[in-house]
N, C-alpha and C. Protein backbone atom coordinates (compact mmCIF):
# COMPACT_ATOMS: atom_id res chain seq x y z
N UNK A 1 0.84 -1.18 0.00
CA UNK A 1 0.00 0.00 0.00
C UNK A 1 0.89 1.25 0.00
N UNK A 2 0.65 2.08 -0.76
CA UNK A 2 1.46 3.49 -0.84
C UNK A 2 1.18 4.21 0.63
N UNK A 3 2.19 5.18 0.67
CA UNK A 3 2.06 5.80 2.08
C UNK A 3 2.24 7.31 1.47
N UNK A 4 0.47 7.53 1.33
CA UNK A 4 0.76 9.57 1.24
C UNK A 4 1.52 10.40 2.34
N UNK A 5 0.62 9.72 3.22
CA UNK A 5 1.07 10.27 4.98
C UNK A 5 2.31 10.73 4.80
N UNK A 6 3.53 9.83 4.31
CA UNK A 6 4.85 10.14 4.32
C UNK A 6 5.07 11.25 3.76
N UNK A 7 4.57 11.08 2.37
CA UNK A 7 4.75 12.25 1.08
C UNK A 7 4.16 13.90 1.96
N UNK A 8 3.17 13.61 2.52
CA UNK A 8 2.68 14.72 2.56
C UNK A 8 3.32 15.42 3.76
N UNK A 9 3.82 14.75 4.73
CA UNK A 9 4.98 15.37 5.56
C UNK A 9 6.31 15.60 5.02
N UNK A 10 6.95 15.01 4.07
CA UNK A 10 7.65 15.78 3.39
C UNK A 10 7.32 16.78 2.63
N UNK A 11 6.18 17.20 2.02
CA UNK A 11 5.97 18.23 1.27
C UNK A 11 5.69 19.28 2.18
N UNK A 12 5.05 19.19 2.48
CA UNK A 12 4.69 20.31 4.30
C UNK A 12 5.77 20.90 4.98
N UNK A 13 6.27 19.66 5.80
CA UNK A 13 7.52 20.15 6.51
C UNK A 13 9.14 20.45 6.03
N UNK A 14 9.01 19.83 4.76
CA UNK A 14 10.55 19.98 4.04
C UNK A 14 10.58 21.03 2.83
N UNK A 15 9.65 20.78 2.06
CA UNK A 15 9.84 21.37 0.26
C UNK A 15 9.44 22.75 0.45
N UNK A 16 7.93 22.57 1.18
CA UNK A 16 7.68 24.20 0.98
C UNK A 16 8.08 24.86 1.73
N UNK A 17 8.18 24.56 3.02
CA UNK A 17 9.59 25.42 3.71
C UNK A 17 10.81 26.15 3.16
N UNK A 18 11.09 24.98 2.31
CA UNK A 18 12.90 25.39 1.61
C UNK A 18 12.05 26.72 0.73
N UNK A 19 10.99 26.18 0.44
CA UNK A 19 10.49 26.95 -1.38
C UNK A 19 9.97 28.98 -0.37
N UNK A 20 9.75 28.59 0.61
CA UNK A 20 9.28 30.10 1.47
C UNK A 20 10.93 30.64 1.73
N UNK A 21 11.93 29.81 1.80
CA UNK A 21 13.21 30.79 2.05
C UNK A 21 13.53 31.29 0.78
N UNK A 22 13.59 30.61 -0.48
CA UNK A 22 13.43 31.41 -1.28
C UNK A 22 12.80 32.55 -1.57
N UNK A 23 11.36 32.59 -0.97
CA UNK A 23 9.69 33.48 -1.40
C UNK A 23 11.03 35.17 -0.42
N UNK A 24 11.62 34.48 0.94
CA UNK A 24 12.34 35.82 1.76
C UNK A 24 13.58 36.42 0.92
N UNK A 25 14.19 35.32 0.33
CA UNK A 25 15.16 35.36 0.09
C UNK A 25 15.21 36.80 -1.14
N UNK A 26 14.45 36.22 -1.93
CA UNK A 26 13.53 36.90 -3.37
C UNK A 26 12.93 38.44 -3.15
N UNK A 27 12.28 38.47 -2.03
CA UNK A 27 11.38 39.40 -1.22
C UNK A 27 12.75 40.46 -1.08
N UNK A 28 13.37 40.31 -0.03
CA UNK A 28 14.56 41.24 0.02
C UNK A 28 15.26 41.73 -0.84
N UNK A 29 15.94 40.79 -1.78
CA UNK A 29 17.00 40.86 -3.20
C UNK A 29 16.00 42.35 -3.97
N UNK A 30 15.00 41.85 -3.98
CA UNK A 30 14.41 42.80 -4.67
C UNK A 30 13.69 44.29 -4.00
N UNK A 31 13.91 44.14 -2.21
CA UNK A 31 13.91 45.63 -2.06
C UNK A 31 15.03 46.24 -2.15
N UNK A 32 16.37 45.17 -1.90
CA UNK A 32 17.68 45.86 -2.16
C UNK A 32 17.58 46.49 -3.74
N UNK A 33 17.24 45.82 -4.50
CA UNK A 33 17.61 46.48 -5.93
C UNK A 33 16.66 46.94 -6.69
N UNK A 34 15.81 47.81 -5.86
CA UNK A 34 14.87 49.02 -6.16
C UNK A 34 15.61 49.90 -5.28
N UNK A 35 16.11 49.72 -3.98
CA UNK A 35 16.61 50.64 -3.45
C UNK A 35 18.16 50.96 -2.73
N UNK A 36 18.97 50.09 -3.92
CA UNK A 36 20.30 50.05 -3.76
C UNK A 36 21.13 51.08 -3.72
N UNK A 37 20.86 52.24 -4.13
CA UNK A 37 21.58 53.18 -4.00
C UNK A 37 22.17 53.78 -2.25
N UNK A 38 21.22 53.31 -1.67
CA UNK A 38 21.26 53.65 -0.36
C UNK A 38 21.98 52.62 0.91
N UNK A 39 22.48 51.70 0.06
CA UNK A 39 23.12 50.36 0.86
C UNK A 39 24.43 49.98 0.47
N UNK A 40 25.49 49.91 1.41
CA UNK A 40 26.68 49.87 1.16
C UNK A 40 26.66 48.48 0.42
N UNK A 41 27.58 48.33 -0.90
CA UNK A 41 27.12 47.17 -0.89
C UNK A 41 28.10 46.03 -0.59
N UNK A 42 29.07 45.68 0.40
CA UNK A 42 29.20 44.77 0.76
C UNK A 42 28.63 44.60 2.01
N UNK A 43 27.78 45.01 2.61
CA UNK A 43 26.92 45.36 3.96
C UNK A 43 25.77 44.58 3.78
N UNK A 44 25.00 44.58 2.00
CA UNK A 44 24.14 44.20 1.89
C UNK A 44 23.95 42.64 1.80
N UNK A 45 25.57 42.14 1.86
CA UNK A 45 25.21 40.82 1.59
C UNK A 45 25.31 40.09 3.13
N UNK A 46 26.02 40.84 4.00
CA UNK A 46 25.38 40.10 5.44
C UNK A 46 24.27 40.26 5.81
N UNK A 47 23.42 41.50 5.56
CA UNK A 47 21.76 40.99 5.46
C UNK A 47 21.38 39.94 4.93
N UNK A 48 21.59 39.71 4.16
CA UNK A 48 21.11 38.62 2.77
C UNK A 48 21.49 37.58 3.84
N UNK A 49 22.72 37.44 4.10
CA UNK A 49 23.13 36.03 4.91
C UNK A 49 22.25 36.08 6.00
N UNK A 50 22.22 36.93 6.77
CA UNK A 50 21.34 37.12 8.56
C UNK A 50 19.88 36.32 7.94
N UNK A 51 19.27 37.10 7.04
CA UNK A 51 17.88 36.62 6.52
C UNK A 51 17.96 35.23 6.12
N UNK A 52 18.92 35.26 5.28
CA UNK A 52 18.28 33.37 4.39
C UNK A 52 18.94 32.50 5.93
N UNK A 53 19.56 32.70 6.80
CA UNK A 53 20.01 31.82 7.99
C UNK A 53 19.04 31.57 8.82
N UNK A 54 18.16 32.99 9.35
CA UNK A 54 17.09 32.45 9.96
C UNK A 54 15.88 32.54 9.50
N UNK A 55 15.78 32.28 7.85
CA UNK A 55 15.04 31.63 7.17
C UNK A 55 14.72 29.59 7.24
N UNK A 56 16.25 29.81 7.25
CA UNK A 56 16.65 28.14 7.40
C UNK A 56 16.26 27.65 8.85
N UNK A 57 16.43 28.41 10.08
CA UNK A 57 16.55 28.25 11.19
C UNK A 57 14.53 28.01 11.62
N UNK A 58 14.29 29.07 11.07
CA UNK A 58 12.66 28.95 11.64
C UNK A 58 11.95 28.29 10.58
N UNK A 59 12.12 28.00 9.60
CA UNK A 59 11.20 27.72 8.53
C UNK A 59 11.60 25.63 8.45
N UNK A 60 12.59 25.69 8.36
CA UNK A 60 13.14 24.02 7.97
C UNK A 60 13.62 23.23 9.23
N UNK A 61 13.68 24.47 10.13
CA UNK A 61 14.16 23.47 12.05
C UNK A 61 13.61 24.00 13.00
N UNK A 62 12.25 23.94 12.87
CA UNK A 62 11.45 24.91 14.02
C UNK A 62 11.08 24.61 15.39
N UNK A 63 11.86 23.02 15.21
CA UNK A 63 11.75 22.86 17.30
C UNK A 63 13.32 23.25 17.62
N UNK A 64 14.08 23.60 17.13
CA UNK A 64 15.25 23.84 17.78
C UNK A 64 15.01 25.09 18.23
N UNK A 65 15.58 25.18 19.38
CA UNK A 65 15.76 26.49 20.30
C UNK A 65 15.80 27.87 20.06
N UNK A 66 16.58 27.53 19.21
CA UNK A 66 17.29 29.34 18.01
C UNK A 66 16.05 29.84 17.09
N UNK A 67 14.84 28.22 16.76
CA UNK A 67 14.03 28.66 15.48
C UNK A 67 12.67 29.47 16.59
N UNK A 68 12.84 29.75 17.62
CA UNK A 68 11.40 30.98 18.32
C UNK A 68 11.37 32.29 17.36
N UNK A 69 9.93 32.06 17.44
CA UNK A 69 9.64 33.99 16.70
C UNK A 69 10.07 34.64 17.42
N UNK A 70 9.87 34.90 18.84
CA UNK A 70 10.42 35.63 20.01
C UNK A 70 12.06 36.00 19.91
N UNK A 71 12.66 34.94 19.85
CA UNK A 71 14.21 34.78 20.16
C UNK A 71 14.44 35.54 19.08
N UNK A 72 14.30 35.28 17.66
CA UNK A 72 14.13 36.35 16.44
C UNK A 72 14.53 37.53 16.28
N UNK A 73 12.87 38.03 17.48
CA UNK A 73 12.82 39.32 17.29
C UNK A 73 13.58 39.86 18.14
N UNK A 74 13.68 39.27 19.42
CA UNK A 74 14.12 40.26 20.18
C UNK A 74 15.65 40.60 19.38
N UNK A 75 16.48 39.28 18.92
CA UNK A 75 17.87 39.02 19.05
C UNK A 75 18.19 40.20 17.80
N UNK A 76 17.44 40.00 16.80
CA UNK A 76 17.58 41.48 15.68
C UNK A 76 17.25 42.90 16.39
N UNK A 77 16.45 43.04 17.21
CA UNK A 77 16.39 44.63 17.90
C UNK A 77 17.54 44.35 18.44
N UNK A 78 17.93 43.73 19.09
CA UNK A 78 19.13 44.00 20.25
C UNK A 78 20.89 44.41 19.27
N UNK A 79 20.60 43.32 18.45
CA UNK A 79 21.78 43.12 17.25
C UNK A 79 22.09 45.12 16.84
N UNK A 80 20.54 45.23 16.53
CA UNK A 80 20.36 46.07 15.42
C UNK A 80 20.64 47.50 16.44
N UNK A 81 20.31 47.38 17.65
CA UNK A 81 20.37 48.88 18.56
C UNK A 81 21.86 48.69 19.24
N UNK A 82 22.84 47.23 19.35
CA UNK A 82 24.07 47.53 19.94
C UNK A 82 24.90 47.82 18.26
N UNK A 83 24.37 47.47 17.20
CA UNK A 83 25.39 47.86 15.74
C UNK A 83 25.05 49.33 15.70
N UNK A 84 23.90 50.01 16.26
CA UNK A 84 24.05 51.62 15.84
C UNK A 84 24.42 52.31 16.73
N UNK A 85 24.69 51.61 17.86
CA UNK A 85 25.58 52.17 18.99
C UNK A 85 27.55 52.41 18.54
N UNK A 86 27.66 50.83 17.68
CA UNK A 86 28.93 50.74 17.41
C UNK A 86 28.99 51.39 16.21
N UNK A 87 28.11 51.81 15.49
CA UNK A 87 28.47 53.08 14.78
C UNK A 87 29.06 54.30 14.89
N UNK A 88 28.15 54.93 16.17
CA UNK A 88 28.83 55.89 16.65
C UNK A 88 30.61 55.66 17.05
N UNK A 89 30.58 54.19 17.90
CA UNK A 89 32.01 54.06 18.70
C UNK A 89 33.05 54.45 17.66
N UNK A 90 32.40 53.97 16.41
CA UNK A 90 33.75 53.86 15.47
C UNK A 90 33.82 55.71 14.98
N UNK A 91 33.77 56.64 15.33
CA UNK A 91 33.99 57.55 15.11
C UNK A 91 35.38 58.35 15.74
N UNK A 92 35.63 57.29 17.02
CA UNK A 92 36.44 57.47 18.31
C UNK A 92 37.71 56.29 18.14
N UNK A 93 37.44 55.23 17.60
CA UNK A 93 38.26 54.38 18.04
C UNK A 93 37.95 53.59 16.34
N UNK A 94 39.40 52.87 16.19
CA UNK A 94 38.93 51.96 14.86
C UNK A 94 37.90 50.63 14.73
N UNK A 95 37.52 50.76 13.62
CA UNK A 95 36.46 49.89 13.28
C UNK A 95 36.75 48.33 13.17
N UNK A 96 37.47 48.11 13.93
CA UNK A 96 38.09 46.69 14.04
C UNK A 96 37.81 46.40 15.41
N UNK A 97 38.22 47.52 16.17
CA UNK A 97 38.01 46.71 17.86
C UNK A 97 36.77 47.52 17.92
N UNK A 98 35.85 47.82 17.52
CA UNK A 98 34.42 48.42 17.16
C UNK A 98 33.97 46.98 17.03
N UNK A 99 34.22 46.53 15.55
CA UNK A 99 33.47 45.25 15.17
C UNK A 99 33.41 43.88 16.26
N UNK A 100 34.61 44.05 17.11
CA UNK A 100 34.80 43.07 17.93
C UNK A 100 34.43 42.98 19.35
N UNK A 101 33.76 44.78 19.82
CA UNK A 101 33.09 44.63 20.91
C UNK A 101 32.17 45.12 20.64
N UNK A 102 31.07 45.26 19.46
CA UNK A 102 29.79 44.81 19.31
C UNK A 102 29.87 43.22 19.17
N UNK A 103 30.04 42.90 18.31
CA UNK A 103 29.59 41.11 18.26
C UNK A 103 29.89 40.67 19.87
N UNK A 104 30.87 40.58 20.61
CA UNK A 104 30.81 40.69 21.88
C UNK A 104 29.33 41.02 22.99
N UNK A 105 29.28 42.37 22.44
CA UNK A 105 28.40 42.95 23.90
C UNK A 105 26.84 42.14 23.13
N UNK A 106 26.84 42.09 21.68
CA UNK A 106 25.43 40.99 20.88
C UNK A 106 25.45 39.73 21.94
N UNK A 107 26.55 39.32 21.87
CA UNK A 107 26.45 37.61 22.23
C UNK A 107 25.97 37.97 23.73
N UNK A 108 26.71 38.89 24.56
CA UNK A 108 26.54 38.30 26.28
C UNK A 108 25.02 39.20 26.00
N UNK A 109 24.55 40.04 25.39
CA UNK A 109 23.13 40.57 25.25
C UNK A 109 22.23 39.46 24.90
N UNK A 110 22.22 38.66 24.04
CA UNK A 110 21.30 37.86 23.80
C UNK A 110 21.38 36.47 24.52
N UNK A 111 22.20 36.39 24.97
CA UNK A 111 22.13 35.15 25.93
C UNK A 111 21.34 35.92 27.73
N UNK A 112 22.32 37.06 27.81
CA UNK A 112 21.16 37.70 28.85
C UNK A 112 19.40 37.58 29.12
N UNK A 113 19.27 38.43 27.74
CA UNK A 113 17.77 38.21 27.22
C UNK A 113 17.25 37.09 26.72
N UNK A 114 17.83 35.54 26.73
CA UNK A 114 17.47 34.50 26.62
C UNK A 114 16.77 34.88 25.07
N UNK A 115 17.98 35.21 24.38
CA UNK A 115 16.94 35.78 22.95
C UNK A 115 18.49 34.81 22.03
N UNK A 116 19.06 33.84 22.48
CA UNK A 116 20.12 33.13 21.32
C UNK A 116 19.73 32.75 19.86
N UNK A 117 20.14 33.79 19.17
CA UNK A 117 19.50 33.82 17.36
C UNK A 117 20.84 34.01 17.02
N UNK A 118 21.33 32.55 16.45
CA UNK A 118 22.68 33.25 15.69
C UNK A 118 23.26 33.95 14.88
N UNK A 119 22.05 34.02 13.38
CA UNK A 119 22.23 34.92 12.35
C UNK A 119 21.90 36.22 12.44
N UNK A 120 21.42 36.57 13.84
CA UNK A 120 21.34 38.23 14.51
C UNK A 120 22.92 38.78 14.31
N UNK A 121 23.88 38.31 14.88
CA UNK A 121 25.15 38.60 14.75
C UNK A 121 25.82 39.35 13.31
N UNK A 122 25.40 38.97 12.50
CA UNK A 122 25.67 40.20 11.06
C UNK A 122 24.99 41.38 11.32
N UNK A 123 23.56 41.28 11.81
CA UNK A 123 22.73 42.63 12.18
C UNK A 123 23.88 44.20 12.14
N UNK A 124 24.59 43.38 13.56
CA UNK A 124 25.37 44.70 14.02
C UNK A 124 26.12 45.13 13.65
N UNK A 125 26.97 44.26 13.06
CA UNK A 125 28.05 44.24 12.00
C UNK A 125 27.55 45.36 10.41
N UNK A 126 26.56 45.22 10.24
CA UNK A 126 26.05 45.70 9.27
C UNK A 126 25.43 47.22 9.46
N UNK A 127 25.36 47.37 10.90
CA UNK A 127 25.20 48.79 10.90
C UNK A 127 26.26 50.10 11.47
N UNK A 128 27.21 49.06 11.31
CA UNK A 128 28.65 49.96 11.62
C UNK A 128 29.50 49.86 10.16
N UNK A 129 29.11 49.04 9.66
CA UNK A 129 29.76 48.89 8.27
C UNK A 129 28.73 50.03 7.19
N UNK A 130 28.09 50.54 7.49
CA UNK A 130 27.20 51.55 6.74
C UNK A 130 26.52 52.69 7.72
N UNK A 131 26.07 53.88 6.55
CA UNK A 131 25.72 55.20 7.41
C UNK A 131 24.33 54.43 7.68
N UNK A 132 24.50 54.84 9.04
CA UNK A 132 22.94 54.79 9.50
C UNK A 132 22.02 55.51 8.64
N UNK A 133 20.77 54.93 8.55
CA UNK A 133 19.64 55.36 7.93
C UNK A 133 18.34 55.17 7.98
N UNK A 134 17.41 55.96 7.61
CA UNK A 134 15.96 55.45 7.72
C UNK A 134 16.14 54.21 6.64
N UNK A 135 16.29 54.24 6.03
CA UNK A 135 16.15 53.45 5.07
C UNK A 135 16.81 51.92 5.25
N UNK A 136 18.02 51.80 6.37
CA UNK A 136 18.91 50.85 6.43
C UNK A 136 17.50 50.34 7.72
N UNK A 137 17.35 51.07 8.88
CA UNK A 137 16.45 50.63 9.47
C UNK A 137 14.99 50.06 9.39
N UNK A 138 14.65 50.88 8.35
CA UNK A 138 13.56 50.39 7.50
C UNK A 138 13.39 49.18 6.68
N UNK A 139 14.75 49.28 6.68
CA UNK A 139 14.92 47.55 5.84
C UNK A 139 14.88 46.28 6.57
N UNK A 140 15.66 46.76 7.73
CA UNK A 140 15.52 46.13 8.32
C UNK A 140 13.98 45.23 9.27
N UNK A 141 13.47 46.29 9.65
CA UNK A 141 12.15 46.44 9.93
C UNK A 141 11.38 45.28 8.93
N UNK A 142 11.38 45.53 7.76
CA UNK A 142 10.83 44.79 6.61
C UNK A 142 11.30 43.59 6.51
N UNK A 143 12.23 43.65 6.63
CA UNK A 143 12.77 41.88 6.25
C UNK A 143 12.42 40.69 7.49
N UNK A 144 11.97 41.98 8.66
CA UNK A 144 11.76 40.79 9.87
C UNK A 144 10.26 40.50 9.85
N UNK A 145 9.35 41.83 9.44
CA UNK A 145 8.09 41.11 9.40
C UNK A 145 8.05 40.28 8.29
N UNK A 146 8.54 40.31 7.07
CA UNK A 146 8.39 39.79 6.14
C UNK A 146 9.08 37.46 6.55
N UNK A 147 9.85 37.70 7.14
CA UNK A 147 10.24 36.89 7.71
C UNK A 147 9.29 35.74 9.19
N UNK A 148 8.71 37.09 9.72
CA UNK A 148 7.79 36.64 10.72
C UNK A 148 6.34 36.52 10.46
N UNK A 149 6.22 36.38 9.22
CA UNK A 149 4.77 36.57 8.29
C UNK A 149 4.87 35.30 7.57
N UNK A 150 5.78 35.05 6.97
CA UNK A 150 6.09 33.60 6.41
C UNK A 150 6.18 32.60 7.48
N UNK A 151 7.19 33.00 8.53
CA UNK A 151 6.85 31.87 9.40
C UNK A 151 5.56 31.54 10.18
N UNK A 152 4.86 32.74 10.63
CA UNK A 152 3.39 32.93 10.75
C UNK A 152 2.39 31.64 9.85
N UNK A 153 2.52 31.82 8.48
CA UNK A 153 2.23 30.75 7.24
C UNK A 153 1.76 29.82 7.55
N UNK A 154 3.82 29.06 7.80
CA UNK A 154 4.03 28.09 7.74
C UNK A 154 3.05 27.54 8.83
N UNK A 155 3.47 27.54 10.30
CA UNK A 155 2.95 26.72 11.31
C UNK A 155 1.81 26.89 11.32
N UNK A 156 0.89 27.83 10.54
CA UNK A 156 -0.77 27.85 10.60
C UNK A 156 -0.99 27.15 10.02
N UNK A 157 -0.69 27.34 8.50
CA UNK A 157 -1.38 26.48 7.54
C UNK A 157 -0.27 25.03 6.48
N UNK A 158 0.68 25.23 6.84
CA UNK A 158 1.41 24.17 6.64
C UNK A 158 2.07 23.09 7.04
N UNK A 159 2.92 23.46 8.23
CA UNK A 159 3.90 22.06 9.03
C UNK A 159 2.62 21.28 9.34
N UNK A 160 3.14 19.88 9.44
CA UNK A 160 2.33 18.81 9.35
C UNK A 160 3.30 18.37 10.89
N UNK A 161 2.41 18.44 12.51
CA UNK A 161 2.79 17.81 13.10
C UNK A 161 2.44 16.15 12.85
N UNK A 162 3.69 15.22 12.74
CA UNK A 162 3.62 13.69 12.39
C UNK A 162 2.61 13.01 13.44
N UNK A 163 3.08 13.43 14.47
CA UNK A 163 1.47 12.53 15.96
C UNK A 163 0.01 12.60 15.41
N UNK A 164 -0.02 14.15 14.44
CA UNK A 164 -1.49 14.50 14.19
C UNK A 164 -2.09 13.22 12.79
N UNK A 165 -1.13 13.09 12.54
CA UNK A 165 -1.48 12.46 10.99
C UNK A 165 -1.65 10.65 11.30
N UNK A 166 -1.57 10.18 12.65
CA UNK A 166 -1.75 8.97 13.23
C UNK A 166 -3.05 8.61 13.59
């Protein structure tokens, strides 16, 4: 006897998952390049990385620890308000021991706030590596609901818990 059951938890929990990091992946690429003029662009590709990572993280491994909407959000505000802090630093001191006590004060911050998101860590990096902006923040802003809207999606109307299908 064929087994859909199987098929259809792989299609649920594996394919269209992968196929929604693309849908973010796609989503972004293309606000960057309507509005590239305004984004440093080797800056833009550790966004790109931060996003498609915890694309992978919440969308394709969502009982692991790191994949919470919560942990997410908080870990990108925190990322995103100690990188425009280390913006300023680097005005005073070079952008090397800048880069190395933000990612620093990120890590003991998000383990504080029980918010451990690893692909938060470019966040900050990315806002000392470029002029602050509405627009850099704005992007940011966007890529997380856009991110927390897909994963929203998924667990409503897609992941197939396996116990349920018994």
């Amino acid at each position: 006897m064929f087994n859909f059951k199987k098929y259809e938890i792989l299609i649920k929990n594996h394919i269209i998952p992968a196929i929604f990091i693309g849908i973010t992946v796609s989503i972004t690429i293309f606000i960057l390049s309507v509005t590239h003029i305004y984004f440093v662009p080797f800056a833009k590709f550790i966004v790109f990385s931060s996003f498609a990572s915890t694309s992978f993280l919440l969308f394709m491994m969502p009982d692991n620890k790191s994949a919470k909407i919560d942990k997410f959000l908080k870990s990108y505000i925190i990322a995103g308000i100690v990188g425009v802090l280390g913006f300023y630093m680097a005005f005073f001191i070079s952008i090397y021991y800048v880069i190395a006590l933000v990612e620093t004060l990120v890590a003991i911050l998000l383990v504080i706030f029980h918010s451990e998101h690893p692909p938060a860590m470019g966040i900050g990096i990315v806002f000392i590596l470029q002029t602050i902006s509405y627009f850099a923040i704005f992007f940011l802003i966007t890529g997380m609901v856009i991110i927390a809207a897909l994963d929203f999606l998924l667990k409503k109307f897609v992941i197939v818990i396996e116990e349920d299908l018994q």
